[in-house]
N, C-alpha and C. Protein backbone atom coordinates (compact mmCIF):
# COMPACT_ATOMS: atom_id res chain seq x y z
N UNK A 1 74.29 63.42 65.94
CA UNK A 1 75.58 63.91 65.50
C UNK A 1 76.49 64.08 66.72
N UNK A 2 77.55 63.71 66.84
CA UNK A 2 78.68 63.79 67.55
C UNK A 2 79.37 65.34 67.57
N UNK A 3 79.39 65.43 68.55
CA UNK A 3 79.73 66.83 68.60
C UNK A 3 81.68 67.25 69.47
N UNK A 4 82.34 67.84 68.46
CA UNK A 4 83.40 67.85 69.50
C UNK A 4 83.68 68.47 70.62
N UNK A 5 84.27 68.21 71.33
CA UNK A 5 84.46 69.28 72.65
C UNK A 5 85.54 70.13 72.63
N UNK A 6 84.78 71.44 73.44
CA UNK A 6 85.22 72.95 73.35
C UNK A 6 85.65 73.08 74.58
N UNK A 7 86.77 73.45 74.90
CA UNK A 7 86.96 73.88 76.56
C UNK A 7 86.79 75.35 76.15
N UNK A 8 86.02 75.77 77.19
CA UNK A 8 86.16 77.29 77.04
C UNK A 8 87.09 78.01 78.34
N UNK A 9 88.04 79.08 77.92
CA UNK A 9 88.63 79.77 79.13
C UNK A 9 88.22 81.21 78.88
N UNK A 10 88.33 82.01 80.03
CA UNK A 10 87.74 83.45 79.71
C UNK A 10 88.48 84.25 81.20
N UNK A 11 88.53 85.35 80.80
CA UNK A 11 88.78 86.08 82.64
C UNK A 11 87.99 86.02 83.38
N UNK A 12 87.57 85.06 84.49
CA UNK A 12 86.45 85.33 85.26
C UNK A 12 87.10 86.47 86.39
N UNK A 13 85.58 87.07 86.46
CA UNK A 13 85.86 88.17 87.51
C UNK A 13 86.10 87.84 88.92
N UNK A 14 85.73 86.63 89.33
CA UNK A 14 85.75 86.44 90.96
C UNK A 14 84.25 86.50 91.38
N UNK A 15 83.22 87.00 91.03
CA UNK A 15 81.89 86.86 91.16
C UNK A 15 81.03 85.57 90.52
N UNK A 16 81.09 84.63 91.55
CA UNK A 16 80.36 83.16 90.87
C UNK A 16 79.23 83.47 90.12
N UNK A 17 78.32 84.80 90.52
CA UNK A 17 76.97 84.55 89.87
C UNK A 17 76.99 85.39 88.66
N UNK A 18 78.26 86.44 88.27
CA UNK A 18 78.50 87.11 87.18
C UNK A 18 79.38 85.97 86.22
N UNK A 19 80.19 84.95 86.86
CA UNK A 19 81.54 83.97 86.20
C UNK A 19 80.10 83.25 85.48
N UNK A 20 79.16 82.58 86.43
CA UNK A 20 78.33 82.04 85.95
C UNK A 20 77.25 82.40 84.74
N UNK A 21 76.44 83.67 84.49
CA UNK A 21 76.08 84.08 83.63
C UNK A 21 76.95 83.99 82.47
N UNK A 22 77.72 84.69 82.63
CA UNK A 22 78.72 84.62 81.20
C UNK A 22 79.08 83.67 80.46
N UNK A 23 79.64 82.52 81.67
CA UNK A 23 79.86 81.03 80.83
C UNK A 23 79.16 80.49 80.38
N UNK A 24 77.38 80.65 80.82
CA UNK A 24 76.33 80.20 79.77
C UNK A 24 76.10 80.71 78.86
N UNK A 25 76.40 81.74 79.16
CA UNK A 25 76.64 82.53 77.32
C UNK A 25 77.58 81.97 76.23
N UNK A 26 78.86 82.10 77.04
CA UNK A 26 80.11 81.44 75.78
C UNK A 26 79.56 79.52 75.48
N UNK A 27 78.72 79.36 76.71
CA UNK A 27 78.66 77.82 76.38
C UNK A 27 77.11 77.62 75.37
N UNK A 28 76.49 78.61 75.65
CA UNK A 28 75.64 78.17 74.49
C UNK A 28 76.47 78.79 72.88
N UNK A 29 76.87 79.92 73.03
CA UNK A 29 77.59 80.39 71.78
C UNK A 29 78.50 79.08 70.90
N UNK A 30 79.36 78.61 71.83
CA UNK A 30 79.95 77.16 71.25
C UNK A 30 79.38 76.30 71.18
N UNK A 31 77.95 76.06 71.27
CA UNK A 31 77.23 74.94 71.21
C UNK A 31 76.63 75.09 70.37
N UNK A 32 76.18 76.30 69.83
CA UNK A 32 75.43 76.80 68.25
C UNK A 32 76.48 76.73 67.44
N UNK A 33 77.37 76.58 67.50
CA UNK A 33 78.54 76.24 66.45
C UNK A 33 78.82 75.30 66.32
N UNK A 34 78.20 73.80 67.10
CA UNK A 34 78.39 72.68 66.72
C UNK A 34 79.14 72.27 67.56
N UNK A 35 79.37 72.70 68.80
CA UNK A 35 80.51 72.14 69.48
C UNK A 35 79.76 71.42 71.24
N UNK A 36 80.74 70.89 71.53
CA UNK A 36 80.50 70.43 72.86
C UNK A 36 80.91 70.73 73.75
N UNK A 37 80.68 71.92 74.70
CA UNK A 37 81.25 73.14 76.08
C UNK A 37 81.63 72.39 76.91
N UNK A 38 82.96 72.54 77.40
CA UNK A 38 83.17 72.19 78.37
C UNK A 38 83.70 73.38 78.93
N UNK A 39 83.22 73.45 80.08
CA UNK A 39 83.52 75.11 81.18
C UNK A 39 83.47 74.58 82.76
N UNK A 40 84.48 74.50 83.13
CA UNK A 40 84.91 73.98 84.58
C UNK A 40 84.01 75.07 85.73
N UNK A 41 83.85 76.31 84.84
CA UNK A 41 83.78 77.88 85.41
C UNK A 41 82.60 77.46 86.47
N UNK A 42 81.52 76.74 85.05
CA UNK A 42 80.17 76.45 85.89
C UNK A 42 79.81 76.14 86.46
N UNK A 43 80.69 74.33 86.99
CA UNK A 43 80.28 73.29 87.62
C UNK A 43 81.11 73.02 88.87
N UNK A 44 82.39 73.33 88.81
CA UNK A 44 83.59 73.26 90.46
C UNK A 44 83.05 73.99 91.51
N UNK A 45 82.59 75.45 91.24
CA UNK A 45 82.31 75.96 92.20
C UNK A 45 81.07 75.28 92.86
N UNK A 46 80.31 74.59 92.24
CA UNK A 46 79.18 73.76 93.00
C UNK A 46 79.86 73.00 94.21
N UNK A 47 80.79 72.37 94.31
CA UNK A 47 81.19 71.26 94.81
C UNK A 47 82.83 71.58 95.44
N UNK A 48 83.40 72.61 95.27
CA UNK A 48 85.05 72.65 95.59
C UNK A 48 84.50 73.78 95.98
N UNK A 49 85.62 74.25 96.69
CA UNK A 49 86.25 75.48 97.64
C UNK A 49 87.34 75.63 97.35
N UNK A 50 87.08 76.48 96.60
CA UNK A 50 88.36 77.45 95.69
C UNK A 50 88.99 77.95 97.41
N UNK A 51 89.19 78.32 98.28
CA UNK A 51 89.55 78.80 99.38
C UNK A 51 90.48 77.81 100.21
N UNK A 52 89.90 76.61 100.11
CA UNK A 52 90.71 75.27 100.47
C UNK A 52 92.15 74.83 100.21
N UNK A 53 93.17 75.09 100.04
CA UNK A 53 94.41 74.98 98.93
C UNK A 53 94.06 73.31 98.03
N UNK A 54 93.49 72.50 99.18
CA UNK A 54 93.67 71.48 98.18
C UNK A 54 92.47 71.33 97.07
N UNK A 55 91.41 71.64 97.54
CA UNK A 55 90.37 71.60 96.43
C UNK A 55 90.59 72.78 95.16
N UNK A 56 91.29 73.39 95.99
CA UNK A 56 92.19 74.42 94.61
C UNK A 56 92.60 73.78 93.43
N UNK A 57 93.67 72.71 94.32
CA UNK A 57 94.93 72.50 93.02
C UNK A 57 93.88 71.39 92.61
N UNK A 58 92.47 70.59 93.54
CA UNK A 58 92.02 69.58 92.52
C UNK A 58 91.68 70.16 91.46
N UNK A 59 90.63 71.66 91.44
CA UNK A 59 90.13 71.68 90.49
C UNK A 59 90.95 72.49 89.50
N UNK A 60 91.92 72.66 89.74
CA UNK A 60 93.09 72.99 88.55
C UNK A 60 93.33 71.36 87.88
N UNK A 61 93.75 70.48 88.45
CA UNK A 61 93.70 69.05 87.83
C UNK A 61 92.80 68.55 86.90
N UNK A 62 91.92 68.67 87.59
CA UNK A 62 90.50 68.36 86.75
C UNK A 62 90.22 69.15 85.63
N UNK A 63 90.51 70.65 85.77
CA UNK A 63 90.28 71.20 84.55
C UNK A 63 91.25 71.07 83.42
N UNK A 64 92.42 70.66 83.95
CA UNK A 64 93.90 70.02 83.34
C UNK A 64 93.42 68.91 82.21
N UNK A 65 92.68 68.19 82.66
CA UNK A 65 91.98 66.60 81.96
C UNK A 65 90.82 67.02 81.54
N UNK A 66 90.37 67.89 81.44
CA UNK A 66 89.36 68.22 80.61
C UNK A 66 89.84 68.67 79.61
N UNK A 67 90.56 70.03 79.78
CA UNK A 67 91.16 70.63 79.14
C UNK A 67 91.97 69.34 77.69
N UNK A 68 92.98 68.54 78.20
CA UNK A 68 93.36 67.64 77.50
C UNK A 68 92.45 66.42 76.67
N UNK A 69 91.13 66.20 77.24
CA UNK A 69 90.15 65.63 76.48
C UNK A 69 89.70 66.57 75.20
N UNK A 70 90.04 67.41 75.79
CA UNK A 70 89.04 68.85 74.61
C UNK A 70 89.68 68.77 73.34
N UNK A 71 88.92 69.01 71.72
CA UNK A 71 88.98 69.30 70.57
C UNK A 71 89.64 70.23 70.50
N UNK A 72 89.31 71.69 70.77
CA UNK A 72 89.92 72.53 70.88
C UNK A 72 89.22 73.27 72.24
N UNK A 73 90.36 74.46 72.10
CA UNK A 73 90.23 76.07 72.95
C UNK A 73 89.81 76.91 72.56
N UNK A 74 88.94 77.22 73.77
CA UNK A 74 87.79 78.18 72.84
C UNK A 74 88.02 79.29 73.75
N UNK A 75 88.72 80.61 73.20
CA UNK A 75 89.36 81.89 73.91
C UNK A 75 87.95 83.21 74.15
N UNK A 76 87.63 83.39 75.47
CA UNK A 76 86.51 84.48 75.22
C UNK A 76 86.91 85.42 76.29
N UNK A 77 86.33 86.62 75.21
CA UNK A 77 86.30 87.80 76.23
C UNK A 77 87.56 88.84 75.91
N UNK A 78 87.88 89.75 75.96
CA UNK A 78 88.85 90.69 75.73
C UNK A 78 90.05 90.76 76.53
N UNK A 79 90.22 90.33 77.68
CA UNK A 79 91.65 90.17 78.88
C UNK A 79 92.11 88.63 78.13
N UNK A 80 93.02 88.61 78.48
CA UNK A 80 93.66 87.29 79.08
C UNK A 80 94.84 87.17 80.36
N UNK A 81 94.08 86.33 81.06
CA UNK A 81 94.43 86.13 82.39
C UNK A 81 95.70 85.25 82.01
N UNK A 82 97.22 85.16 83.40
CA UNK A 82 97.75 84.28 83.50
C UNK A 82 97.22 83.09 83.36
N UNK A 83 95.97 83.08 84.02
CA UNK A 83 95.29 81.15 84.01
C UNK A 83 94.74 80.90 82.60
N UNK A 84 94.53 82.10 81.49
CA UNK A 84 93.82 81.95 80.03
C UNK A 84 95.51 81.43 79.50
N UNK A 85 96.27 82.39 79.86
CA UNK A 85 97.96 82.16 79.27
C UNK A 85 98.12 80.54 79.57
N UNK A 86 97.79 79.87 80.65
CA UNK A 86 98.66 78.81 81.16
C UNK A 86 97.91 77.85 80.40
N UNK A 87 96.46 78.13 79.99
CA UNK A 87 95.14 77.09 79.20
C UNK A 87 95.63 77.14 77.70
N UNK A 88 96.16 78.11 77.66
CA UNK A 88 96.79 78.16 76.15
C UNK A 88 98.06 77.57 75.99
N UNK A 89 98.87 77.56 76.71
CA UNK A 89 100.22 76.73 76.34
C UNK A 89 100.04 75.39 76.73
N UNK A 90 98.95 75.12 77.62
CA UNK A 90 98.87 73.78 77.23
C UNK A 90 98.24 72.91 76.16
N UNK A 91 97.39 73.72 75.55
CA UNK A 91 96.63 73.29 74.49
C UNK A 91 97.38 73.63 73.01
N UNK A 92 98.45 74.35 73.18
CA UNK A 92 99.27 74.39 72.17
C UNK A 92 100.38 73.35 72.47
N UNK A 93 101.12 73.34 73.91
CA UNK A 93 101.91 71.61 73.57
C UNK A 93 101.16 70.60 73.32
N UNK A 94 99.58 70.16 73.78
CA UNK A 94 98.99 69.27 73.30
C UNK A 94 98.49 69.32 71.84
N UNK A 95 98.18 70.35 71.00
CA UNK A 95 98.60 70.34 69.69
C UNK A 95 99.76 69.48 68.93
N UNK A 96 100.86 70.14 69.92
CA UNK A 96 102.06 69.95 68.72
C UNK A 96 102.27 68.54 69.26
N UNK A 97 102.23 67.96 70.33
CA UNK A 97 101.89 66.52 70.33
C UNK A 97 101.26 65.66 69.85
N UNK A 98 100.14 66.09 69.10
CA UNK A 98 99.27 65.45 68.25
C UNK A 98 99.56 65.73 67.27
N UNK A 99 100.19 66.97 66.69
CA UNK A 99 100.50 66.80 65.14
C UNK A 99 102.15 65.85 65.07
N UNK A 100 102.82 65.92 66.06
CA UNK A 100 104.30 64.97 65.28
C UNK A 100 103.65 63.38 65.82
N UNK A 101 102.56 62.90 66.97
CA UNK A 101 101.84 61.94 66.51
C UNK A 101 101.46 60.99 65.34
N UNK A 102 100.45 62.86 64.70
CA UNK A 102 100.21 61.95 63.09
C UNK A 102 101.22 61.64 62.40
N UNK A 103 102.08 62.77 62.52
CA UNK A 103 103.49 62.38 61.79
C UNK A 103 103.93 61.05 61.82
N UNK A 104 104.32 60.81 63.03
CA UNK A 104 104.66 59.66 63.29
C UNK A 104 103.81 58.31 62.91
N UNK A 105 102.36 58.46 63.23
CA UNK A 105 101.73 57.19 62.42
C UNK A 105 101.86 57.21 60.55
N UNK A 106 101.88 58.55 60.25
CA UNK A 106 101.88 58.54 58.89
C UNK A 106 102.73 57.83 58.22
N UNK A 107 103.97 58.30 58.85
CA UNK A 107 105.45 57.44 58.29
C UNK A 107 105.96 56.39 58.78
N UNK A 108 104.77 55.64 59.78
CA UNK A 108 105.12 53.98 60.02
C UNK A 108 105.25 53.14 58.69
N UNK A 109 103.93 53.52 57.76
CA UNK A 109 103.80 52.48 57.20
C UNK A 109 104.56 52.63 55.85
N UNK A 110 105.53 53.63 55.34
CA UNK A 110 106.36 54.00 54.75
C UNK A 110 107.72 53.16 55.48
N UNK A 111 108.05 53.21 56.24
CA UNK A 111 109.20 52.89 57.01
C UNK A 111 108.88 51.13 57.10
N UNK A 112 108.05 50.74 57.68
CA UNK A 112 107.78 49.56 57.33
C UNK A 112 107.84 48.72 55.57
N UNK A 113 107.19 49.40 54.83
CA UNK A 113 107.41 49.14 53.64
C UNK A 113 109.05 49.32 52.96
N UNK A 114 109.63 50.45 53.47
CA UNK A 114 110.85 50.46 53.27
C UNK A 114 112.03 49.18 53.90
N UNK A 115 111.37 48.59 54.71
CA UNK A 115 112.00 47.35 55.68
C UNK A 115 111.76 46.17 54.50
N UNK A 116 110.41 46.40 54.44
CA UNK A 116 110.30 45.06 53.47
C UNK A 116 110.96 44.78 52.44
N UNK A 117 111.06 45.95 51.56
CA UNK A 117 111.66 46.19 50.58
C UNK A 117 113.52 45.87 50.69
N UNK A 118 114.40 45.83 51.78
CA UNK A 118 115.40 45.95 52.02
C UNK A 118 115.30 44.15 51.78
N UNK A 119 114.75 43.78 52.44
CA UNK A 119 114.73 42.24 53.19
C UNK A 119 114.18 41.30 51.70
N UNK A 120 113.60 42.15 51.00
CA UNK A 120 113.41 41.30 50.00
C UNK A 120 114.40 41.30 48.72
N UNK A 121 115.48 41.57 48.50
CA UNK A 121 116.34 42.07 47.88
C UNK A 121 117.45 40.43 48.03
């Protein structure tokens, strides 16, 4: 079974090995629900240096394109951080981009048929 993907965002505290516990929590929790975790939380700090400015803004990028691959947003934990705020407005313009999308494929083939219909007259 195909499973969709979940970005998860949450307040991390600044403690990798507390950020880390937790996100295996929310990531198995979304994974018993059928979903497919994606949590940047777990895996950047392996490999980037949040301290670096540029491996900063990569792994803001990267979580940017994950984030935009993702099914949905999966909100945990009781705070929300500016960076939970900024994961949410993007996943709500990428919403509303995908819904006037369908829109838009829906009423091709209406609009097309309406062409035909003119031309055959």
């Amino acid at each position: 079974m195909k499973r969709p993907l979940a970005y998860i965002t949450a307040a991390w505290c600044g403690e990798d090995y507390k950020n880390t516990e937790q996100a295996a929590r929310y990531c198995r929790a979304v994974y018993e629900a059928g979903f497919s975790p994606i949590c940047p939380t777990l895996y950047l700090p392996l490999f980037l240096n949040d301290a670096v400015p540029e491996e900063h803004k990569s792994g803001i990028d990267m979580s940017r394109d994950l984030l935009r691959r993702s099914h949905v947003l999966v909100v945990c934990g009781h705070t929300v951080t500016e960076a939970m705020k900024n994961d949410i407005a993007v996943a709500q313009r990428l919403a509303e981009g995908r819904t006037q999308a369908a829109r838009d494929n829906a009423a091709r083939p209406a609009r097309a048929a309406a062409k035909e219909s003119r031309h055959d007259r």
